[in-house]
Protein backbone atom coordinates (compact mmCIF):
# COMPACT_ATOMS: atom_id res chain seq x y z
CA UNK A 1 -2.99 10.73 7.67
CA UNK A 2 -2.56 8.18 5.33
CA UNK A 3 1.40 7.72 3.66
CA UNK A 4 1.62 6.01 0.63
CA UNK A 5 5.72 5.04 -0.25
CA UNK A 6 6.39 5.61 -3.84
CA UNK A 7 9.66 4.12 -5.37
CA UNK A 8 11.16 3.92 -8.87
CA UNK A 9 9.57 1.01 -10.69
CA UNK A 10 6.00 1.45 -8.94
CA UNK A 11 2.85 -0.28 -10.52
CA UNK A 12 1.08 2.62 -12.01
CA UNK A 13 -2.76 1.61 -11.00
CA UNK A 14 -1.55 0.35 -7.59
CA UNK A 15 -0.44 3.33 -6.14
CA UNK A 16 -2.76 5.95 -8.17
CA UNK A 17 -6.23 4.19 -7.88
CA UNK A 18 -6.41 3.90 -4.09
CA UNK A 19 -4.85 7.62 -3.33
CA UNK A 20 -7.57 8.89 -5.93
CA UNK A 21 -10.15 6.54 -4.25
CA UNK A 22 -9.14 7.32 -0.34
CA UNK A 23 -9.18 11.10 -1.29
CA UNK A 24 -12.37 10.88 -2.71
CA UNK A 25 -13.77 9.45 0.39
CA UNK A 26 -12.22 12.33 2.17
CA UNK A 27 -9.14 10.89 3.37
CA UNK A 28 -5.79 12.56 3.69
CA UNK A 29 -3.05 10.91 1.88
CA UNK A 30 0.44 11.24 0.88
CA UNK A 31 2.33 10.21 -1.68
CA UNK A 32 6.55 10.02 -0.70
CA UNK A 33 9.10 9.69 -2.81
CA UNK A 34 11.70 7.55 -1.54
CA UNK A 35 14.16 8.04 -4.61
CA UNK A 36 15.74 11.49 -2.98
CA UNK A 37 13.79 13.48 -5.01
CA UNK A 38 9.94 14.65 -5.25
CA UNK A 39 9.66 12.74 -8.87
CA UNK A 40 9.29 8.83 -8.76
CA UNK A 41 8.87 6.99 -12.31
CA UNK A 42 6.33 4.15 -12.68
CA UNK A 43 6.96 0.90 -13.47
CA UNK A 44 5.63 1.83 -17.23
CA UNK A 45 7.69 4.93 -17.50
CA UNK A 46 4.89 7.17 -16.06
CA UNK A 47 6.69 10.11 -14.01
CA UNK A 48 5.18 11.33 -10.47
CA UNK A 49 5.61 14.16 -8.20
CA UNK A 50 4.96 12.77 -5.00
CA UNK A 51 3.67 15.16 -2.35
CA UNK A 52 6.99 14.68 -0.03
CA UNK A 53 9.99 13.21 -0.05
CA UNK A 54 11.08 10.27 2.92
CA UNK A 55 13.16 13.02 3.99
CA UNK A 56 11.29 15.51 4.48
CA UNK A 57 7.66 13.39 5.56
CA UNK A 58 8.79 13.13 9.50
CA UNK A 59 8.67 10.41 11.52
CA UNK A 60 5.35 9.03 10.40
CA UNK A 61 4.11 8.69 14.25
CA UNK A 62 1.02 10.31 12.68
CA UNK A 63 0.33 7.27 10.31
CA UNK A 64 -3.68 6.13 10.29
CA UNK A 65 -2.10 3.83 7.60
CA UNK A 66 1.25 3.01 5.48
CA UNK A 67 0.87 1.89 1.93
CA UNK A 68 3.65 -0.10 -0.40
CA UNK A 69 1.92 -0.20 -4.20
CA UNK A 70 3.49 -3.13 -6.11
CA UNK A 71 5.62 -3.66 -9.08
CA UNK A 72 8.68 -4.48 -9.60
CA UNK A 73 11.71 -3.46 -9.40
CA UNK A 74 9.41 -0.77 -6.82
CA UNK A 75 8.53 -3.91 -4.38
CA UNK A 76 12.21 -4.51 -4.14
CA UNK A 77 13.45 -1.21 -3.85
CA UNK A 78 11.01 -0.54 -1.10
CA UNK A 79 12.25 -3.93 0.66
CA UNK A 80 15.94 -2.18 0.38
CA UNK A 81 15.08 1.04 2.02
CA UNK A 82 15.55 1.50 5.48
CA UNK A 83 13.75 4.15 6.26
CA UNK A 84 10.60 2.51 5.31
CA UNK A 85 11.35 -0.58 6.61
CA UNK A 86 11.90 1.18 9.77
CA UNK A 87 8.88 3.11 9.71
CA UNK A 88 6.68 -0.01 9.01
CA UNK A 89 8.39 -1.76 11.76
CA UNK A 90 7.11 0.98 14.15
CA UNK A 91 3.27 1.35 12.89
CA UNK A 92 3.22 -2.32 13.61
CA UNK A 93 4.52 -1.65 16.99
CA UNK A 94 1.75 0.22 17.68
CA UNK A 95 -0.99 -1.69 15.67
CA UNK A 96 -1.13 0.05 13.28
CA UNK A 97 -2.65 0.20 9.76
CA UNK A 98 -0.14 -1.14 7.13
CA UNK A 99 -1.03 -2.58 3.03
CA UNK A 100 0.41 -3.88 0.62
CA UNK A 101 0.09 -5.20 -2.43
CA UNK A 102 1.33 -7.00 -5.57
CA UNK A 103 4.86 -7.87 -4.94
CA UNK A 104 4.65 -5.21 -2.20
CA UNK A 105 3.61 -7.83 0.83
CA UNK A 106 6.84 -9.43 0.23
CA UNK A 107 8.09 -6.13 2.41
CA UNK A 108 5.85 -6.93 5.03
CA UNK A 109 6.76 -10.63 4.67
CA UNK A 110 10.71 -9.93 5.41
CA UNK A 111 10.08 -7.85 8.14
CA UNK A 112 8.00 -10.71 9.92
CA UNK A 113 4.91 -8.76 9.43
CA UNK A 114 2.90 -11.48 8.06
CA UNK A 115 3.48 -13.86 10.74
CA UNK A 116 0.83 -16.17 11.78
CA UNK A 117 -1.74 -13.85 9.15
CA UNK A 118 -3.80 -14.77 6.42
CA UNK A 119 -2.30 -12.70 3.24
CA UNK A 120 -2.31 -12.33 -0.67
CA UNK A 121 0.12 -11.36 -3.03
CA UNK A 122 0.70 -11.60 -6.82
CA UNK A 123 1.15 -15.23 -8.18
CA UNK A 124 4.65 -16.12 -7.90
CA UNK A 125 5.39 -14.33 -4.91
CA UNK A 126 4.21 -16.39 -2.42
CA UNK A 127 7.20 -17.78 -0.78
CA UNK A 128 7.84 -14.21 -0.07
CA UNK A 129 5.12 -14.15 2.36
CA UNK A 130 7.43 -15.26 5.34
CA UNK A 131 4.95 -16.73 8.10
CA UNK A 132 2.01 -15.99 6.25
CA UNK A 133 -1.02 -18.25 5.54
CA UNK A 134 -1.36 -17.55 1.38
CA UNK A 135 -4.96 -17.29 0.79
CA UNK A 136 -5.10 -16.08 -3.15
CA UNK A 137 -8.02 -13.67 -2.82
CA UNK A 138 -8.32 -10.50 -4.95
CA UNK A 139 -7.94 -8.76 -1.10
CA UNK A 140 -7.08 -10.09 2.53
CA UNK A 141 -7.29 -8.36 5.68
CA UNK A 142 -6.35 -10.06 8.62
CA UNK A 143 -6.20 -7.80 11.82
CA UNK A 144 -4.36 -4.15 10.94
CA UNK A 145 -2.95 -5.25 7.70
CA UNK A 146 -4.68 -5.27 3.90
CA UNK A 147 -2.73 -7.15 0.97
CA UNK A 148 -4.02 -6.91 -2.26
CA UNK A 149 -3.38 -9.65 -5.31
CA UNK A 150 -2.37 -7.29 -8.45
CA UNK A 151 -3.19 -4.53 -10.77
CA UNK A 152 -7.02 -6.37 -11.41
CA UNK A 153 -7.59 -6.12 -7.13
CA UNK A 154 -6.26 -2.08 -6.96
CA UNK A 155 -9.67 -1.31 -6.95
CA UNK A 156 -11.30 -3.81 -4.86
CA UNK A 157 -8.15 -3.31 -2.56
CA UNK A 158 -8.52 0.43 -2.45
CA UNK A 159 -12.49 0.35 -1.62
CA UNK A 160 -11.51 -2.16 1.60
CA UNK A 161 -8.96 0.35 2.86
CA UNK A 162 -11.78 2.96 2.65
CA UNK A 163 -14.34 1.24 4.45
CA UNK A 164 -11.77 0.79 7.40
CA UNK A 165 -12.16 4.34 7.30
CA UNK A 166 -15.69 5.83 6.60
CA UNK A 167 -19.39 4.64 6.63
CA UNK A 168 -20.56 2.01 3.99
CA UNK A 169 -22.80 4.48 2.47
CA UNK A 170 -19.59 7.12 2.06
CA UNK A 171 -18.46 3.66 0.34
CA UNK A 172 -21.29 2.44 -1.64
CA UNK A 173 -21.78 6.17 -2.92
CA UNK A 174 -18.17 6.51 -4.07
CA UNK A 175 -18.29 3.61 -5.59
CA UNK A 176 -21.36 4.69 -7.16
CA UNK A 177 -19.74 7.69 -8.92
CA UNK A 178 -16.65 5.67 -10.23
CA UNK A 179 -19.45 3.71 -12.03
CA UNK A 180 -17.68 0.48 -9.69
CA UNK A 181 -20.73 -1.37 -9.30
């Protein structure tokens, strides 16, 4: 299972565009809200019904991955929220999957997630990126977490976290369809 966070103030295209792409390649995700209620509103006023709430989503011990999309003031109020902080704290316990991106790695960043790692982030954010080694690229992985740059890498961002998941021809053929070639 793959959780993606949603909070008020979300980039639109970096939250939809890799749960659309990740489902396509077969992938369970889901979206949850972390406002206290199922409906999250976008950075550009664009209302969501995420599949779950925090509350009701569990512990997350399940987690293949955890997603933060960017934007702002999303980044932030995902920084602020404990629950997620906590429950990024323990998939990188156990190694596992985490991404960010946009303003989003700044999360990972205060949590001392980035440590020692190679990471991106959007332009301006970079002294965010506690620990990290800033590399600028459209998408970084280093070791169990992906950061993305911005709204132009959700899509180059998205396919990466697929591939971590499914053959390159499930890839290359999804990519394929979405005419992302």
């Amino acid at each position: 299972m793959i959780y993606q966070f949603l909070a008020n103030g979300f980039e639109d295209i970096e939250a939809l565009a890799p749960v659309d792409i990740l489902r396509r390649g077969g992938l369970e995700v889901r979206t949850v809200s972390i406002t206290g209620s199922e409906f999250v509103e976008s950075a550009h006023g664009v209302t969501v019904r995420a599949d779950v709430t925090f509350e009701d989503a569990g512990d997350f011990a399940d987690a293949d991955m955890l997603l933060l999309p960017g934007g702002m003031p999303g980044s932030m109020n995902l920084k602020l929220h404990e629950g997620v902080r906590a429950a990024l704290l323990a998939q990188a316990g156990r190694g596992g999957r985490i991404g960010a991106i946009c303003a989003a790695p700044m999360v990972l960043g205060s949590l001392g997630l980035l440590d020692g790692r190679k990471a991106t982030c959007y332009p301006g954010f970079e002294s965010h990126l506690t620990g990290a080694d800033y590399t600028s690229e459209l998408v970084t992985v280093d070791g169990n977490i992906v950061t993305g740059k911005g709204p132009a890498a959700a899509f180059p961002y998205a396919y990466t976290i697929l591939s971590l998941f499914v053959d390159d021809e499930t890839v290359k053929g999804i990519k394929e369809g979405m005419m992302y070639v």
